[in-house]
Protein backbone atom coordinates (compact mmCIF):
# COMPACT_ATOMS: atom_id res chain seq x y z
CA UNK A 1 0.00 0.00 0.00
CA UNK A 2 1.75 3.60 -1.00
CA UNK A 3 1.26 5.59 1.50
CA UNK A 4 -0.11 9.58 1.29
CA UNK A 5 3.26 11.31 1.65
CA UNK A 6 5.16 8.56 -1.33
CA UNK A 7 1.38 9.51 -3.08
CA UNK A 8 2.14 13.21 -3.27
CA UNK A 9 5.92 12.78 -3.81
CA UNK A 10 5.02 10.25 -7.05
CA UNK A 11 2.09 13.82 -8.37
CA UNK A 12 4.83 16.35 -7.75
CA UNK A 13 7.24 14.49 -9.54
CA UNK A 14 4.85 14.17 -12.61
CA UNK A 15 4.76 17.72 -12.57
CA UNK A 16 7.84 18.92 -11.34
CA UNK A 17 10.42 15.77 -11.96
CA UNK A 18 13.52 18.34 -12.77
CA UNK A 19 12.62 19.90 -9.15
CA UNK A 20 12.55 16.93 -7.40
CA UNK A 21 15.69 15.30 -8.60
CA UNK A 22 17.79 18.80 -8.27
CA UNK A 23 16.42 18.47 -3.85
CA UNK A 24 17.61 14.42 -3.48
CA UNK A 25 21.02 15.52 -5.41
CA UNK A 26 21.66 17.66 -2.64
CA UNK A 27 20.83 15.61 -0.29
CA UNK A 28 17.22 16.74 0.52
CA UNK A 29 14.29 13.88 1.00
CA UNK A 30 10.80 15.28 0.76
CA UNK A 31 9.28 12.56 2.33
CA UNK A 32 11.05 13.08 6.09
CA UNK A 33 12.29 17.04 5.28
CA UNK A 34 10.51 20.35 5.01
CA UNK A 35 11.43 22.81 2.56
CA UNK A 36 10.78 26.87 2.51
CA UNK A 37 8.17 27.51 -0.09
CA UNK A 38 7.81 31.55 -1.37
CA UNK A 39 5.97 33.13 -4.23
CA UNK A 40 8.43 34.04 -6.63
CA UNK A 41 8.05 36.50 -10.03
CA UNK A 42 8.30 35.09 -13.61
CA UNK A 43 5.33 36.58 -15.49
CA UNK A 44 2.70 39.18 -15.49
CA UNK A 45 -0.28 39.49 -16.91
CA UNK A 46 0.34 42.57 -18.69
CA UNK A 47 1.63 43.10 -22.54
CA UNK A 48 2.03 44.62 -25.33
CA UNK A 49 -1.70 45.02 -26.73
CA UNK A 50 -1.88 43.73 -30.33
CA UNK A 51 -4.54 43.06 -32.79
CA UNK A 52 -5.51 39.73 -34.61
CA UNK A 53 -2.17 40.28 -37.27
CA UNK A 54 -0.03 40.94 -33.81
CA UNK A 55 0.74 44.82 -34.86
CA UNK A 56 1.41 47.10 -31.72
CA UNK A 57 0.18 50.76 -32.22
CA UNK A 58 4.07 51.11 -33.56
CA UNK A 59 3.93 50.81 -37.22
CA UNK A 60 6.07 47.85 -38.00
CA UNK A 61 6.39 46.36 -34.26
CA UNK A 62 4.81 42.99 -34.25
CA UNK A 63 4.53 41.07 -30.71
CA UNK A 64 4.47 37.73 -30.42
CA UNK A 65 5.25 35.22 -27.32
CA UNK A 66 3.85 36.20 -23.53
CA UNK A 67 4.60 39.65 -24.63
CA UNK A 68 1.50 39.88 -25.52
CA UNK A 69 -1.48 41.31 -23.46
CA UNK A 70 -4.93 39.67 -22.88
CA UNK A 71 -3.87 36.28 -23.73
CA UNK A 72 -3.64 35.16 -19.85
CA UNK A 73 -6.96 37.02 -18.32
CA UNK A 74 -6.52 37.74 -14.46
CA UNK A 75 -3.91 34.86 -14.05
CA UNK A 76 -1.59 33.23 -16.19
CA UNK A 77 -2.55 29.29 -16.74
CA UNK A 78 0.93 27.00 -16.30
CA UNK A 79 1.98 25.41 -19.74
CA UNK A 80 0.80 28.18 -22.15
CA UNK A 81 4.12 29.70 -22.60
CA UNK A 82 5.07 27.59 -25.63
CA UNK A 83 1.94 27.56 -27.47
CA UNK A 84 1.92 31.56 -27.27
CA UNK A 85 5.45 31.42 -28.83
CA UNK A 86 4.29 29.42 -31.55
CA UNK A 87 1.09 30.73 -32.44
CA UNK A 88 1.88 34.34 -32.31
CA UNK A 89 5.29 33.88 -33.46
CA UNK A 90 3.92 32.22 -36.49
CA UNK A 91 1.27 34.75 -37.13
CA UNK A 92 3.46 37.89 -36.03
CA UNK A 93 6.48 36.52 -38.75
CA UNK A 94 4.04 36.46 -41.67
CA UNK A 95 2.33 39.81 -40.72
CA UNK A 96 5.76 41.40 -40.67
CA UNK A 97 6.52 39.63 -44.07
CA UNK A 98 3.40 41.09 -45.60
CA UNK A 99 4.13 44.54 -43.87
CA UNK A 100 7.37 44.59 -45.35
CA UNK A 101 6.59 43.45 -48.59
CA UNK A 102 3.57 46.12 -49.07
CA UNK A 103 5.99 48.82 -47.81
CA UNK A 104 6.72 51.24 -50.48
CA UNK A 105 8.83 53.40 -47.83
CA UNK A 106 10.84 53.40 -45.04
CA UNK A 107 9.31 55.04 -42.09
CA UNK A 108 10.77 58.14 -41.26
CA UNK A 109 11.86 57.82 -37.32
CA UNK A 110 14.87 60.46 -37.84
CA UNK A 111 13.76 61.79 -34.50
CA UNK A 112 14.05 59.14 -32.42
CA UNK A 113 17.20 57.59 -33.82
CA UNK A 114 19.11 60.60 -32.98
CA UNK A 115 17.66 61.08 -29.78
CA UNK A 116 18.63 57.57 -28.99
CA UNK A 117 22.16 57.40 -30.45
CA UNK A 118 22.72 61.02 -28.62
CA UNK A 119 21.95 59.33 -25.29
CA UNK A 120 24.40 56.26 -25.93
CA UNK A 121 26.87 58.14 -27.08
CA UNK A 122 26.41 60.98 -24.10
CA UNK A 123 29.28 61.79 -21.62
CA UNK A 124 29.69 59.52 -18.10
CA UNK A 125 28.14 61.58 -15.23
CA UNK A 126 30.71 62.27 -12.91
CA UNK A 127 28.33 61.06 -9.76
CA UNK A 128 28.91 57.38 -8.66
CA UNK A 129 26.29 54.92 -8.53
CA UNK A 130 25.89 50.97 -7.89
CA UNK A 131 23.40 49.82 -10.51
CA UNK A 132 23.65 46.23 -9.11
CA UNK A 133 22.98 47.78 -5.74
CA UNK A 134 20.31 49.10 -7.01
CA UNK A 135 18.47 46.31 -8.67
CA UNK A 136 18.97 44.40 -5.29
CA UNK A 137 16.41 47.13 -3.87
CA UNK A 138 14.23 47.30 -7.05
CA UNK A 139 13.73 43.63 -6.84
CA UNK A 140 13.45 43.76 -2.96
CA UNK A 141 10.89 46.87 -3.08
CA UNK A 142 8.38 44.92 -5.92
CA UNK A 143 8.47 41.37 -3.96
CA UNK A 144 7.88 43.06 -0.56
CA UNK A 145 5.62 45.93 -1.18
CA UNK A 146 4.05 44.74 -4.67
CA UNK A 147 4.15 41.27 -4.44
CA UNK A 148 1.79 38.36 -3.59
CA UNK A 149 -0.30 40.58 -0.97
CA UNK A 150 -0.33 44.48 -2.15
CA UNK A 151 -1.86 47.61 -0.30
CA UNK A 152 -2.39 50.98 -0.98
CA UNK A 153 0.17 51.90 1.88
CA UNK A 154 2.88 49.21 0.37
CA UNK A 155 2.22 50.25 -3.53
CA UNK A 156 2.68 53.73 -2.07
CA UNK A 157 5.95 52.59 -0.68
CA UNK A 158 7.06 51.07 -3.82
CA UNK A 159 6.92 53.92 -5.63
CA UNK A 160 8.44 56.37 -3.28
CA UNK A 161 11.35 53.76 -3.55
CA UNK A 162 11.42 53.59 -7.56
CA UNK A 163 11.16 57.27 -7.50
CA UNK A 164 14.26 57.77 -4.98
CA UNK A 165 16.08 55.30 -7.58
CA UNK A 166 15.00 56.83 -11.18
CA UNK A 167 16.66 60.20 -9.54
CA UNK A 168 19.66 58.17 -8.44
CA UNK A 169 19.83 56.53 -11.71
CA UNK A 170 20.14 60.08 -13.66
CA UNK A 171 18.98 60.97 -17.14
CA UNK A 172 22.91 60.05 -18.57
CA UNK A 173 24.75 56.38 -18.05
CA UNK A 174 27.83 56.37 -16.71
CA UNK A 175 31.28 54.11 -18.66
CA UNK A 176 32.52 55.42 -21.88
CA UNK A 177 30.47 54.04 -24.04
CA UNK A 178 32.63 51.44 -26.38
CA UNK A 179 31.84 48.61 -27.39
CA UNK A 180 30.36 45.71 -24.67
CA UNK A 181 30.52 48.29 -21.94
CA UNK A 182 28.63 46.97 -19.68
CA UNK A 183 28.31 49.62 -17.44
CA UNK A 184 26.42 51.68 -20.07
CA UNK A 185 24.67 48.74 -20.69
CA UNK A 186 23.20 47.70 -16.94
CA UNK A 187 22.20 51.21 -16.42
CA UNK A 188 20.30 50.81 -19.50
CA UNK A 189 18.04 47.48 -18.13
CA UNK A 190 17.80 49.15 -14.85
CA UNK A 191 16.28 52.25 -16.64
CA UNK A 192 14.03 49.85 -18.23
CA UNK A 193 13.09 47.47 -14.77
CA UNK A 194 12.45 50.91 -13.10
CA UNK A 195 9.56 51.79 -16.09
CA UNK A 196 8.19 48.49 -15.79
CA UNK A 197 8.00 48.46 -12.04
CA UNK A 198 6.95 51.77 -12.56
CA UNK A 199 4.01 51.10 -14.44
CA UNK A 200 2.95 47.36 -12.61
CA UNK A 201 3.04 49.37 -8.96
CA UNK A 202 0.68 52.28 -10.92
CA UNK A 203 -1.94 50.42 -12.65
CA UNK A 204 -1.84 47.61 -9.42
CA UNK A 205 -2.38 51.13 -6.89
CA UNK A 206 -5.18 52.52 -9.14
CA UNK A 207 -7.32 48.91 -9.48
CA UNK A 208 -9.08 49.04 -6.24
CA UNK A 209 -10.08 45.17 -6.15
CA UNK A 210 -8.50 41.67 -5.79
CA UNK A 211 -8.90 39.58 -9.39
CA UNK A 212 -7.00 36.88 -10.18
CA UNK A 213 -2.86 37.12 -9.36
CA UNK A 214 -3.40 41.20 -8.25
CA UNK A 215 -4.51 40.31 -4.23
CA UNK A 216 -4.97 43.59 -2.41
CA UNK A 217 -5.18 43.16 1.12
CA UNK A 218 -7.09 46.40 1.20
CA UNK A 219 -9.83 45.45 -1.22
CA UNK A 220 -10.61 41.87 -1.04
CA UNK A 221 -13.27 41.36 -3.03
CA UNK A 222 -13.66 41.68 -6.92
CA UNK A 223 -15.77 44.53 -8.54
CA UNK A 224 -17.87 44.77 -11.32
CA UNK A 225 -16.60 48.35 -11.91
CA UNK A 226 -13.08 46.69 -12.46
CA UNK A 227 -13.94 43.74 -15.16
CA UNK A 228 -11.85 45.76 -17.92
CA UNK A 229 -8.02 45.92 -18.85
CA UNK A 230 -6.04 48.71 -18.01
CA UNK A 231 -3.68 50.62 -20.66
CA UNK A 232 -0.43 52.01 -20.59
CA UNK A 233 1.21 54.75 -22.37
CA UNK A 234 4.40 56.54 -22.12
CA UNK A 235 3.82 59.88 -23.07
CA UNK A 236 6.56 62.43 -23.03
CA UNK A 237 8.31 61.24 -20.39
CA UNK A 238 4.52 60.47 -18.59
CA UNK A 239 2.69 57.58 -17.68
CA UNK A 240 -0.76 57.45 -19.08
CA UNK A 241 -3.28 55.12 -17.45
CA UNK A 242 -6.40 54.35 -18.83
CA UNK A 243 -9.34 51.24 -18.93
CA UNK A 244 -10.36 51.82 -15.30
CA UNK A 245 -13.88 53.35 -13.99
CA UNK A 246 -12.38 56.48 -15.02
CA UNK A 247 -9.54 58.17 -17.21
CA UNK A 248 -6.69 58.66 -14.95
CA UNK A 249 -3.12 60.22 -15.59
CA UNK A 250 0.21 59.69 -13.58
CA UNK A 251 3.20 61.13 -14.12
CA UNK A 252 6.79 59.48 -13.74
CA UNK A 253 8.55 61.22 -11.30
């Protein structure tokens, strides 16, 4: 007769077999030993919104993968990960085929090119900063204050923090910007991870309900005001909410 515990081991190792041989290789038996279990982020709901032929509101940006939005609902389903990659992947590559192949000119984005190549190529600032200091407190601020179990007093503590680190961060990255610098580059993904945290800690503050993974302690029960999606925009430097019970407006500080 197998007994309940050798029962449970044999269904979590259907589902989790790599898991379960990486804890008995270092020496750790789930049938007499406990082990910490924690919430941990690899997803969101969120994405880029795209219609039917996966085109972004960006002429020529197709999306494809779990960077798309609305695919998932309230809470993403385990397993789907693949079949988004293939089915939008497939769809977006032929819509960009056809969108190049109908394109009698190249788009015009002068502006933004030399805005862009301006700020890689800018001067270091001559302040010091840690960027992988500071992604240790990004990534400690979102799991504690914006994690599993969010409030309007922890969101609101969040993004005092992201603030304090988008001013530490500066408008300029530091190194000299050759070739595989990688101090350019990290301040570049922490500009980014501060955006995105930016914008999860904003819309999750501003949806006053608990649906699917967004729990707020504060507001535990779903409302029918709140069965919508919210949209982003970046706006001059602004973040531009909308899809809620009313048109809102935030701006990145």
């Amino acid at each position: 007769m197998i007994s309940p515990i050798s029962a449970k081991i044999a269904l979590a190792r259907e589902s989790f077999g790599p898991v379960i041989d990486r804890l008995a290789a270092n020496g750790i038996d789930l049938t007499k030993m406990p082990i910490e279990v924690a919430p941990i982020a690899h997803y969101h709901m969120g994405g880029i919104v795209a219609d039917a032929q996966m085109q972004t509101g960006l002429p020529g940006l197709f999306a494809a993968g779990e960077a798309v939005g609305g695919a998932n609902g309230a809470n993403r389903l385990s397993g789907n990960a693949i079949t988004e990659a293939l089915v939008f992947g497939r769809r977006a590559g032929r819509s960009a085929a056809d969108y190049v192949e109908r394109l009698r000119v190249s788009p015009d984005h002068a502006d933004n090119e030399h805005a862009a190549i301006a700020l890689i190529a800018a001067g270091a600032p001559t302040r010091n900063f840690n960027t992988a200091e500071m992604l240790q407190t990004l990534q400690k601020t979102m799991q504690d204050n914006v994690g599993a179990l969010r409030s309007e007093a922890k969101i609101i503590a969040a993004l005092d923090s992201i603030s304090h680190l988008i001013d530490e961060l500066g408008d300029t990255p530091p190194g000299d910007g050759n070739c595989f610098d990688m101090r350019r580059i990290d301040w570049f993904d922490l500009r980014n991870m501060l955006l995105v945290a930016n914008v999860v800690a904003e819309a999750a503050l501003v949806r006053t309900e608990t649906r699917g993974a967004q729990q707020r302690e504060d507001y535990p029960r779903l409302s029918p005001d709140w069965a919508r999606n919210q949209t982003v925009r970046l706006q001059d430097a602004s973040i531009q909410l909308s899809g809620g019970p009313c048109a809102f407006t935030e701006r990145m500080s």
